[in-house]
Protein backbone atom coordinates (compact mmCIF):
# COMPACT_ATOMS: atom_id res chain seq x y z
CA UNK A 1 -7.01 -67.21 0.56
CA UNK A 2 -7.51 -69.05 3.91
CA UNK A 3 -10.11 -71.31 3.90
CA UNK A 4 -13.27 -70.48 6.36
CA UNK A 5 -13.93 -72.87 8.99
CA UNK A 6 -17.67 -75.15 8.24
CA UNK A 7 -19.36 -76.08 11.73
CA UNK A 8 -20.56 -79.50 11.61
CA UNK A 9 -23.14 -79.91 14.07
CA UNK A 10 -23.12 -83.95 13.84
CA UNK A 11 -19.40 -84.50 14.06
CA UNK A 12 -18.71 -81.62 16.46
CA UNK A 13 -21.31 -83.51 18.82
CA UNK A 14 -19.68 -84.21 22.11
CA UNK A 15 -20.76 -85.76 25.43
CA UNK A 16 -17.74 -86.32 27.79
CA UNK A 17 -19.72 -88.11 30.06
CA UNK A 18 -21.07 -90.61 27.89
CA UNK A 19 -19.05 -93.91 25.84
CA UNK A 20 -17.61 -92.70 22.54
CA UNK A 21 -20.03 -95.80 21.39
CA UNK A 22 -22.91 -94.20 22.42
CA UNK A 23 -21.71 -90.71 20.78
CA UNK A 24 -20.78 -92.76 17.37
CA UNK A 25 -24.67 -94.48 17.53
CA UNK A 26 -26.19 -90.90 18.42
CA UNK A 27 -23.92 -89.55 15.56
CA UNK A 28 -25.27 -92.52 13.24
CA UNK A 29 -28.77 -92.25 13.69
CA UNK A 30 -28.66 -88.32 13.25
CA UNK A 31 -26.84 -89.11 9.96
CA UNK A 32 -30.05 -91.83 8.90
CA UNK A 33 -31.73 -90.41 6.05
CA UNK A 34 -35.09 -88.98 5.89
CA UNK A 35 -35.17 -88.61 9.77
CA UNK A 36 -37.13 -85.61 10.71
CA UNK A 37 -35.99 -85.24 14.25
CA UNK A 38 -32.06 -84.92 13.37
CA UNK A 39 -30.55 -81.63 13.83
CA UNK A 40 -27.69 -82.66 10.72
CA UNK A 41 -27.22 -79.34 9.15
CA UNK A 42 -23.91 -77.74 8.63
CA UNK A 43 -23.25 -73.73 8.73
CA UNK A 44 -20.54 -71.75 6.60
CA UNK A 45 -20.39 -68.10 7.69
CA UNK A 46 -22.58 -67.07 4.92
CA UNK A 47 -25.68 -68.55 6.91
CA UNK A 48 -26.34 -71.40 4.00
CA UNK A 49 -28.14 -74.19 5.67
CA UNK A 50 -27.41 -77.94 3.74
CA UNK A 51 -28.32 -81.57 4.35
CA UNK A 52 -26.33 -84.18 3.34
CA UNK A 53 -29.46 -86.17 1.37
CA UNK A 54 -31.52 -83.10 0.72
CA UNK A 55 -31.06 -79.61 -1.05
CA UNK A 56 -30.70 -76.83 1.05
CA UNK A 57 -34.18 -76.45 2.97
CA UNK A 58 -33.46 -73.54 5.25
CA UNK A 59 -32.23 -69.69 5.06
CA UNK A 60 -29.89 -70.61 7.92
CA UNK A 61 -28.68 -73.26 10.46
CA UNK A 62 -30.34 -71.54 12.89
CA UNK A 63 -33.97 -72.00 10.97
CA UNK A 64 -32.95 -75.59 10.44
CA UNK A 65 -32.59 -76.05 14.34
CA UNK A 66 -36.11 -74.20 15.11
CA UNK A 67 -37.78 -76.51 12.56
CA UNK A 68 -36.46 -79.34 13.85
CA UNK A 69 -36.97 -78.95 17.78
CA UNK A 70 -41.00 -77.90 16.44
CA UNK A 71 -41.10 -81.03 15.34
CA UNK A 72 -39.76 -82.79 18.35
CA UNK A 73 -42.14 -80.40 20.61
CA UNK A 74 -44.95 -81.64 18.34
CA UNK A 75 -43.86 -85.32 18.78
CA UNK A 76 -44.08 -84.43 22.56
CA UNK A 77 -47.05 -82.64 22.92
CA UNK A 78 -48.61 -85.55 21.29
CA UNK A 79 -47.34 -87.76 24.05
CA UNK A 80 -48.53 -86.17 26.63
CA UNK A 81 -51.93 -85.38 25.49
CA UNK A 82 -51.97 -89.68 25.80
CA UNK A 83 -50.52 -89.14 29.05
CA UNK A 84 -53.42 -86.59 30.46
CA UNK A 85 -56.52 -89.19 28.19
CA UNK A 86 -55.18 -92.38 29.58
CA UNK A 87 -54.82 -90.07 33.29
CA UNK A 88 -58.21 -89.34 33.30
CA UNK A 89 -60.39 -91.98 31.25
CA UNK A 90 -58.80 -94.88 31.71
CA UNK A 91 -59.79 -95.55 35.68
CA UNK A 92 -63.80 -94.37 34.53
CA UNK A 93 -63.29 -97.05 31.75
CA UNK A 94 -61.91 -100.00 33.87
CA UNK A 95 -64.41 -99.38 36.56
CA UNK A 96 -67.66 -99.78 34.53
CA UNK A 97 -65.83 -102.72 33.11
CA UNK A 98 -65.58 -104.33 36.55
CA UNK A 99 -68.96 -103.38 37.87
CA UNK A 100 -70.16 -105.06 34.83
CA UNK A 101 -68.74 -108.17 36.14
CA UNK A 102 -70.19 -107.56 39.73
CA UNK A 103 -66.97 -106.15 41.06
CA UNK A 104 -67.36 -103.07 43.11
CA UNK A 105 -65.10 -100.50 42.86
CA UNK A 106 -65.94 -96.51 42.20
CA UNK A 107 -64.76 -93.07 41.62
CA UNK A 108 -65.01 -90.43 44.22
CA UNK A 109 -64.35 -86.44 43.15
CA UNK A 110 -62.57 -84.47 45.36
CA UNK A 111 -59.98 -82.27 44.64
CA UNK A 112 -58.42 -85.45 42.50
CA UNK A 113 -60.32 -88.70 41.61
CA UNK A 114 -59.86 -91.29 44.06
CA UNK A 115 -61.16 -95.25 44.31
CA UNK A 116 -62.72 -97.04 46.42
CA UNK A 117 -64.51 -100.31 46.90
CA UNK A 118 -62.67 -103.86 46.81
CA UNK A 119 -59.08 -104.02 47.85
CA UNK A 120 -57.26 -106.00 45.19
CA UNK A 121 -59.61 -104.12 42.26
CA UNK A 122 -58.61 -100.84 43.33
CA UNK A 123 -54.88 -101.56 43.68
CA UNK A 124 -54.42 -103.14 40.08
CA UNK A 125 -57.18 -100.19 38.90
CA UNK A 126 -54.44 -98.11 40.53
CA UNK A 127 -51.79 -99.56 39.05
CA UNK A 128 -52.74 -100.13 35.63
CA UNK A 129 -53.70 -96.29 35.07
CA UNK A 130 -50.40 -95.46 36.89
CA UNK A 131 -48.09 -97.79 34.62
CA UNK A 132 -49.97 -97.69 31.37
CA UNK A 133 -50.16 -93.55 30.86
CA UNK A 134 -46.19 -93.65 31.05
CA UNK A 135 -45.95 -96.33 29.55
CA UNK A 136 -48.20 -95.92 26.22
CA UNK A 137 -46.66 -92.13 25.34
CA UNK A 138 -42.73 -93.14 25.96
CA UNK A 139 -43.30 -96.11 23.63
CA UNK A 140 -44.96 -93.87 21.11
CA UNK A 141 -41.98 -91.60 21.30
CA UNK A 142 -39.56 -94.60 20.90
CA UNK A 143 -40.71 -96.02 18.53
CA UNK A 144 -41.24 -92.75 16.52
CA UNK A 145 -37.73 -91.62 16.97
CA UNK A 146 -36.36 -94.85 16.35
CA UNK A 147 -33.35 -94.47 18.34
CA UNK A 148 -30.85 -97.15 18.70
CA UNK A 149 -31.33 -98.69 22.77
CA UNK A 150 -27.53 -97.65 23.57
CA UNK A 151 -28.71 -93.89 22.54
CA UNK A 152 -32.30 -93.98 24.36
CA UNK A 153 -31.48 -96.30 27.22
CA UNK A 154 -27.83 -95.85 28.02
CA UNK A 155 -27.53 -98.56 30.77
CA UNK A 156 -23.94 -98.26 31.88
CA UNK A 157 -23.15 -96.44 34.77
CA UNK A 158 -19.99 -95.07 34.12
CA UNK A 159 -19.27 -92.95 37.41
CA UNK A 160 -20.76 -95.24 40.32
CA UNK A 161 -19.14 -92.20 42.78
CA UNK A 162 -21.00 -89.62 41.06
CA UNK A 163 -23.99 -92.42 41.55
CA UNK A 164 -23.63 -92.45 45.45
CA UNK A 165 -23.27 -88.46 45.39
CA UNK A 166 -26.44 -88.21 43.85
CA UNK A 167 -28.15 -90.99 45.99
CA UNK A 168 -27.31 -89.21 49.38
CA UNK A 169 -28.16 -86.10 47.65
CA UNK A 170 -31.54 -87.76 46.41
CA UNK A 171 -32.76 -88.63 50.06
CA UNK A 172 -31.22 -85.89 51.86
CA UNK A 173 -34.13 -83.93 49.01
CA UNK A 174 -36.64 -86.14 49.26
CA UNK A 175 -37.15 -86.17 53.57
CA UNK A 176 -36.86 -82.75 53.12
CA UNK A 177 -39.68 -82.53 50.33
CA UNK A 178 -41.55 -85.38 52.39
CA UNK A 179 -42.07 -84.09 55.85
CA UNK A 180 -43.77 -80.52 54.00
CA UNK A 181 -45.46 -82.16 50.64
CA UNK A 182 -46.27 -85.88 51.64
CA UNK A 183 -49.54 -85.13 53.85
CA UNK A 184 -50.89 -83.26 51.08
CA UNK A 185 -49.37 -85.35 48.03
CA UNK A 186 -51.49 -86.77 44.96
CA UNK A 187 -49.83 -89.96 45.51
CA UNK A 188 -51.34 -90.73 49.01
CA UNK A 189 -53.65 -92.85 47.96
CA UNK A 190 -50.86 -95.28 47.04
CA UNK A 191 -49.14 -94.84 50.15
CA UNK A 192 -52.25 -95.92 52.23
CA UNK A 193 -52.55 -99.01 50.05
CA UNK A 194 -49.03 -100.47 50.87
CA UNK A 195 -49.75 -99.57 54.52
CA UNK A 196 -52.86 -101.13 54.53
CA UNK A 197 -51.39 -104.64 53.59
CA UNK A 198 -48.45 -104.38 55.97
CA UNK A 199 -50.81 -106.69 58.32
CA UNK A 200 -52.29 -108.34 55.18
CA UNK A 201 -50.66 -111.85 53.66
CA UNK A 202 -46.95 -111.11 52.66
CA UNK A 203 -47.52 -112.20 48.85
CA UNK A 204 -49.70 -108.58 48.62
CA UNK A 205 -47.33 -106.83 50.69
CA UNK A 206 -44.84 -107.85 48.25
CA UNK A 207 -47.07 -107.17 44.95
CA UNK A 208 -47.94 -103.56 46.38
CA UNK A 209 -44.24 -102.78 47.25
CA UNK A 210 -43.28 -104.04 43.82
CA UNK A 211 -46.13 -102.37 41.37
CA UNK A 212 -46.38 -98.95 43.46
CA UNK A 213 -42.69 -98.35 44.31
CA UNK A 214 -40.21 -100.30 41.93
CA UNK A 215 -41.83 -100.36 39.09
CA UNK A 216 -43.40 -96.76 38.59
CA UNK A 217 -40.02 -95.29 39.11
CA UNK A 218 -39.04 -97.25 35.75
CA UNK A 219 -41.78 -96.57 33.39
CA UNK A 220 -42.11 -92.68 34.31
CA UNK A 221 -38.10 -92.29 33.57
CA UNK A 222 -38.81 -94.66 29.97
CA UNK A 223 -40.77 -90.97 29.50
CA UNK A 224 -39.26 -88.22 30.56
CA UNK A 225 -35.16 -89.56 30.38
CA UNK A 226 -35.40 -92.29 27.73
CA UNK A 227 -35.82 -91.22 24.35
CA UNK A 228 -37.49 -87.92 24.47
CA UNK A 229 -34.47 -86.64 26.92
CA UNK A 230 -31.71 -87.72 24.64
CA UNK A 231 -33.40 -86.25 21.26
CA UNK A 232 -33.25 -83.09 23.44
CA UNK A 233 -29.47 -83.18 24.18
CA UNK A 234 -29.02 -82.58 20.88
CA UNK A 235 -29.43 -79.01 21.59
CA UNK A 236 -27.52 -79.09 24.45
CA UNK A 237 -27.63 -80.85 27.73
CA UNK A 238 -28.73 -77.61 29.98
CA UNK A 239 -31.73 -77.51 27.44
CA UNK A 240 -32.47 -80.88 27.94
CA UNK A 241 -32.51 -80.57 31.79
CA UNK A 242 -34.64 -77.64 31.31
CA UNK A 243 -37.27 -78.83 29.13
CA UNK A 244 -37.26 -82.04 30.79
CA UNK A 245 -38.04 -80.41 34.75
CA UNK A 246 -40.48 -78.33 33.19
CA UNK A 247 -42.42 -81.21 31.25
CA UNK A 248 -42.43 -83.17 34.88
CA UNK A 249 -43.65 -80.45 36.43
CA UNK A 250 -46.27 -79.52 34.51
CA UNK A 251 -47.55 -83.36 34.78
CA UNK A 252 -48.49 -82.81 38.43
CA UNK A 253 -51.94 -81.18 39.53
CA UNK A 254 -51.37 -79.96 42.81
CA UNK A 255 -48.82 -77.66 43.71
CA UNK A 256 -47.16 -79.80 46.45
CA UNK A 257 -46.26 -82.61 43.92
CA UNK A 258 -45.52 -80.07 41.34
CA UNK A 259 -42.51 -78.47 43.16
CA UNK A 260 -41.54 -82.16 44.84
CA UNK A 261 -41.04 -83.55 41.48
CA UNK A 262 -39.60 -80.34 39.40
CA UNK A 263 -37.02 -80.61 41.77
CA UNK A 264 -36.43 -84.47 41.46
CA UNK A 265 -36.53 -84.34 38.14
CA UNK A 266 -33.99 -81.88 37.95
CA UNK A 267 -31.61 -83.67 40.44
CA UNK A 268 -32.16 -86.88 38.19
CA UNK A 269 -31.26 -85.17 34.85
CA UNK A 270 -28.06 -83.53 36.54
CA UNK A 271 -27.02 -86.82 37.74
CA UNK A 272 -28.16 -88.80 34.70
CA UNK A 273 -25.62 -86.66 32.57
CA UNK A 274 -23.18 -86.91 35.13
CA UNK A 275 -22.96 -91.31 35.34
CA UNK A 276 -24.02 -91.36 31.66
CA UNK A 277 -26.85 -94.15 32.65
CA UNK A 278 -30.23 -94.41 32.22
CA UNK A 279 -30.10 -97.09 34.85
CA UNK A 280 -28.85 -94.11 37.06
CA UNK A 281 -32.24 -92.20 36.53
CA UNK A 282 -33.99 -95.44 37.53
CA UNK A 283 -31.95 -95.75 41.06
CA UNK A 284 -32.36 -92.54 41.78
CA UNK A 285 -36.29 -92.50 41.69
CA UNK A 286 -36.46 -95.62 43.55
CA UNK A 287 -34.47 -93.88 46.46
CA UNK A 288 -36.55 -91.08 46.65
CA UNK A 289 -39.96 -92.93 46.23
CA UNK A 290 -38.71 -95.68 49.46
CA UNK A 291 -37.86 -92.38 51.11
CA UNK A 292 -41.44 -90.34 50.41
CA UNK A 293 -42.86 -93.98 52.14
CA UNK A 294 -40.89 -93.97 55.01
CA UNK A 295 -41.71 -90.19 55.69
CA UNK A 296 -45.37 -90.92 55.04
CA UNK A 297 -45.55 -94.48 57.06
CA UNK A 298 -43.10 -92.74 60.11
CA UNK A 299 -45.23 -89.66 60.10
CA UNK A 300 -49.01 -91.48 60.29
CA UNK A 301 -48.62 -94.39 62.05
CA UNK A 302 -45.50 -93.54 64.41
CA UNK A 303 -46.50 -89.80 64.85
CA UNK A 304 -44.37 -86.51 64.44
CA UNK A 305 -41.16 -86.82 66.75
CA UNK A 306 -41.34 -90.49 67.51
CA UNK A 307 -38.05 -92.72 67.56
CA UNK A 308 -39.30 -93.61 63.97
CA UNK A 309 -40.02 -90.63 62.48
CA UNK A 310 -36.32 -89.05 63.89
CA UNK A 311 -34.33 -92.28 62.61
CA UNK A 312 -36.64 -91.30 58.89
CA UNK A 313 -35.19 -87.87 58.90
CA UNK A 314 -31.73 -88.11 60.48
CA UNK A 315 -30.36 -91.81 58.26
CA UNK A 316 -30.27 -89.29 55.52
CA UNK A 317 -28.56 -86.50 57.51
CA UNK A 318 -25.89 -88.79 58.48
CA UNK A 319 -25.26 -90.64 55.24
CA UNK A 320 -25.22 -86.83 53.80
CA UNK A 321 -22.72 -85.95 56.37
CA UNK A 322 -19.84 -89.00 55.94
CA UNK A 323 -20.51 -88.58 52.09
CA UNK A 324 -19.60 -84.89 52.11
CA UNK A 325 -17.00 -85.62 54.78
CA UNK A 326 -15.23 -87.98 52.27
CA UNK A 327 -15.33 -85.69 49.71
CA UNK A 328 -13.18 -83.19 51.23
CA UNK A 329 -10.84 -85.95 52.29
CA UNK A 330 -10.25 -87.26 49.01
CA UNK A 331 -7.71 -85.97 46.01
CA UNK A 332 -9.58 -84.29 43.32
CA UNK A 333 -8.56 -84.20 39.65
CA UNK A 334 -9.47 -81.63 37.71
CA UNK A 335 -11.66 -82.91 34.53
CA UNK A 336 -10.78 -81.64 31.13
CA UNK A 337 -13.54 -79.21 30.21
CA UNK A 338 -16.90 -80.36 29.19
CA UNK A 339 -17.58 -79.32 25.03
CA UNK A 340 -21.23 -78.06 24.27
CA UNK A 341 -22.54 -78.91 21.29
CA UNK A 342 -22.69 -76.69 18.83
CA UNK A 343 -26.27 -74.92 17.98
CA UNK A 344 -26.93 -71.44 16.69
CA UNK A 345 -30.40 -70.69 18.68
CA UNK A 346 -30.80 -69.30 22.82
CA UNK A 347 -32.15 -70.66 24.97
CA UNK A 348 -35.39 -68.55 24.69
CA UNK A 349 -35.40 -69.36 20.60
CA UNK A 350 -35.22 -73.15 21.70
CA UNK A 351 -38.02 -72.75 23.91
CA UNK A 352 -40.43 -70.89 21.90
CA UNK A 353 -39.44 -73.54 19.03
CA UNK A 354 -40.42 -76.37 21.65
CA UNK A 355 -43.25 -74.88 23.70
CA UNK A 356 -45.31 -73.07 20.85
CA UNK A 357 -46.94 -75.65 18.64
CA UNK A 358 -50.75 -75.79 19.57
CA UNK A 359 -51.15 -79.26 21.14
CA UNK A 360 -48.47 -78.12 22.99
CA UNK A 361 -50.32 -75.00 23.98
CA UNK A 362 -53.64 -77.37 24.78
CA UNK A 363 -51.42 -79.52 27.47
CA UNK A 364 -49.53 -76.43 28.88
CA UNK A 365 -53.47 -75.21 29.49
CA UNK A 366 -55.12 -78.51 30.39
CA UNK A 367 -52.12 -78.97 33.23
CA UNK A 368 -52.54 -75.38 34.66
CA UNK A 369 -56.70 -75.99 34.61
CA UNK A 370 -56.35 -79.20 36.39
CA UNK A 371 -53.99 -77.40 38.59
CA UNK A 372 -56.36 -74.57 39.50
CA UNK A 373 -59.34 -76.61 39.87
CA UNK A 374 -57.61 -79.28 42.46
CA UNK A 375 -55.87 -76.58 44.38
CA UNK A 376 -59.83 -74.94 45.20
CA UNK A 377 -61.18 -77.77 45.83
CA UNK A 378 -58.76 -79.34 48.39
């Protein structure tokens, strides 16, 4: 009798676009034992679900792969119930801590809580709140998954073309997405504060380029493409690109940033897949925060259809244009085929797995009430 074929969902794992050293340390840690956010199981036709250290703890593979991407939803919504505390307490907190010690700095309500008072004490307020609520949850979630760095933070950039393609296609999206979101953005507040020391000493200049443009880009992708977007891919990378541009979006509580950054966070999970970096994901931020700047700074201090503001919009036109021009010029090979990874749920069964646990269900509704309420009130 022929033997039936056993689907191993470990060893079948396959990510062309990554180093087969990264695949063997994914591979490895899913293997670890006792490791509650592994999908490890095998399949035989007769729908028996078995772990290598444990008896068999499921009806089927495909129950194995809903309990497991629960608990990864859990592990998430967890996160980002941090994200929204540390959002919205953590500026009340460090202000009555600084008008304690005489410094004045307050809250104003309007549509989104803004600060105002001394210069310096607002900008590290600011930044603080703006670093630390990415910051905290993505080293929760790394250090609960406990993934090895060359699986969480893949830092080699294995495809620097598909790098540039994604840069030109990164600013070509975000003048676009500036010139109709960026006058009624969330993040204006940070955008006046780097324009405000432009005639200031050039050691804040510098700090304000460096904590409000550089460095956010970093900590927010630790988040969302780090850890938590590579436990995902276990599922499948579409999934993970899914989940991932929803989570993003959700994050944002006004409808102009909510669209801008679904869409940049969907180009930067594309493109992170394609180089096979995390260092990509970083880049590519960075490009389209300097962009949503320039579009801002060209826009309110130049004026609409100055020399400045058409040089803003058309750089990225052109750069679009040569890159686009060069790829019809040059020879293209056809890839071998990219393999999915093998799991036995759809896409609808993986999101009702992910989506459905009830802190999950109290962010979804805490994102869509802060939504509501800023969108009346502006």
């Amino acid at each position: 009798m022929q033997q039936e074929r056993v689907i191993d969902v470990v060893e079948e794992f396959s990510s062309p676009d990554q180093t087969e050293g990264y695949q063997e340390a994914f591979r490895k840690w899913r293997r670890r034992k006792k490791n509650p956010y592994a999908y490890r199981f095998t399949k035989d036709p007769r729908e028996t679900a078995f772990s290598e250290h444990q008896a068999a703890v499921n009806d089927s593979s495909a129950q194995a792969e809903q309990t497991v991407l629960h608990r990864i939803g859990l592990l998430t919504a967890y996160a980002l119930l941090a994200y929204l505390l540390i959002e919205n307490a953590l500026d009340k907190l460090l202000v009555l801590i600084l008008n304690g010690y005489g410094i004045h700095v307050e809250i104003v309500y309007w549509g989104q809580s803004r600060l105002y008072g001394e210069e310096r004490a607002v900008f590290w307020v600011a930044t603080l709140v703006s670093l630390l609520k990415y910051l905290i949850p993505a080293a929760g979630i790394l250090l609960t998954l406990r993934m090895p760095h060359k699986v969480s933070m893949p830092l080699p950039i294995l495809r620097p073309r598909q790098l540039l393609y994604g840069g030109t296609l990164m600013m070509l999206l975000s003048v676009g997405l500036g010139m109709f979101c960026v006058s009624r953005s969330g993040e204006l507040e940070k955008y006046r504060l780097i324009s405000g020391a432009v005639d200031s000493n050039t050691g804040h200049l510098i700090q304000y380029m460096l904590f409000t443009i550089f460095v956010p880009p970093l900590v927010t992708e630790l988040l969302l493409h780090g850890a938590l977007f590579q436990v995902i891919r276990q599922f499948g990378d579409a999934f993970a690109i899914g989940t991932t541009t929803v989570l993003a979006t959700l994050m944002m509580h006004n409808i102009p940033d909510a669209v801008r950054i679904g869409i940049v966070t969907l180009t930067i999970s594309y493109f992170q897949i394609r180089t096979g970096s995390f260092a990509a994901a970083v880049i590519l931020h960075i490009i389209h925060e300097i962009c949503m700047f320039a579009v801002y700074y060209a826009d309110t201090f130049s004026g609409t259809y100055s020399l400045e503001w058409w040089i803003t919009i058309l750089a990225p036109c052109l750069v679009s244009v040569i890159t686009g021009i060069s790829l019809l010029l040059r020879k293209r090979r056809q890839k071998p085929a990219a393999r999915s990874s093998p799991t036995y749920l759809s896409s609808w069964e993986k999101a009702t797995a992910f989506f459905t646990s009830m802190p999950m269900a109290a962010f979804i509704i805490a994102c869509v009430l802060m939504l509501v309420i800023t969108t009346l009130l502006e």
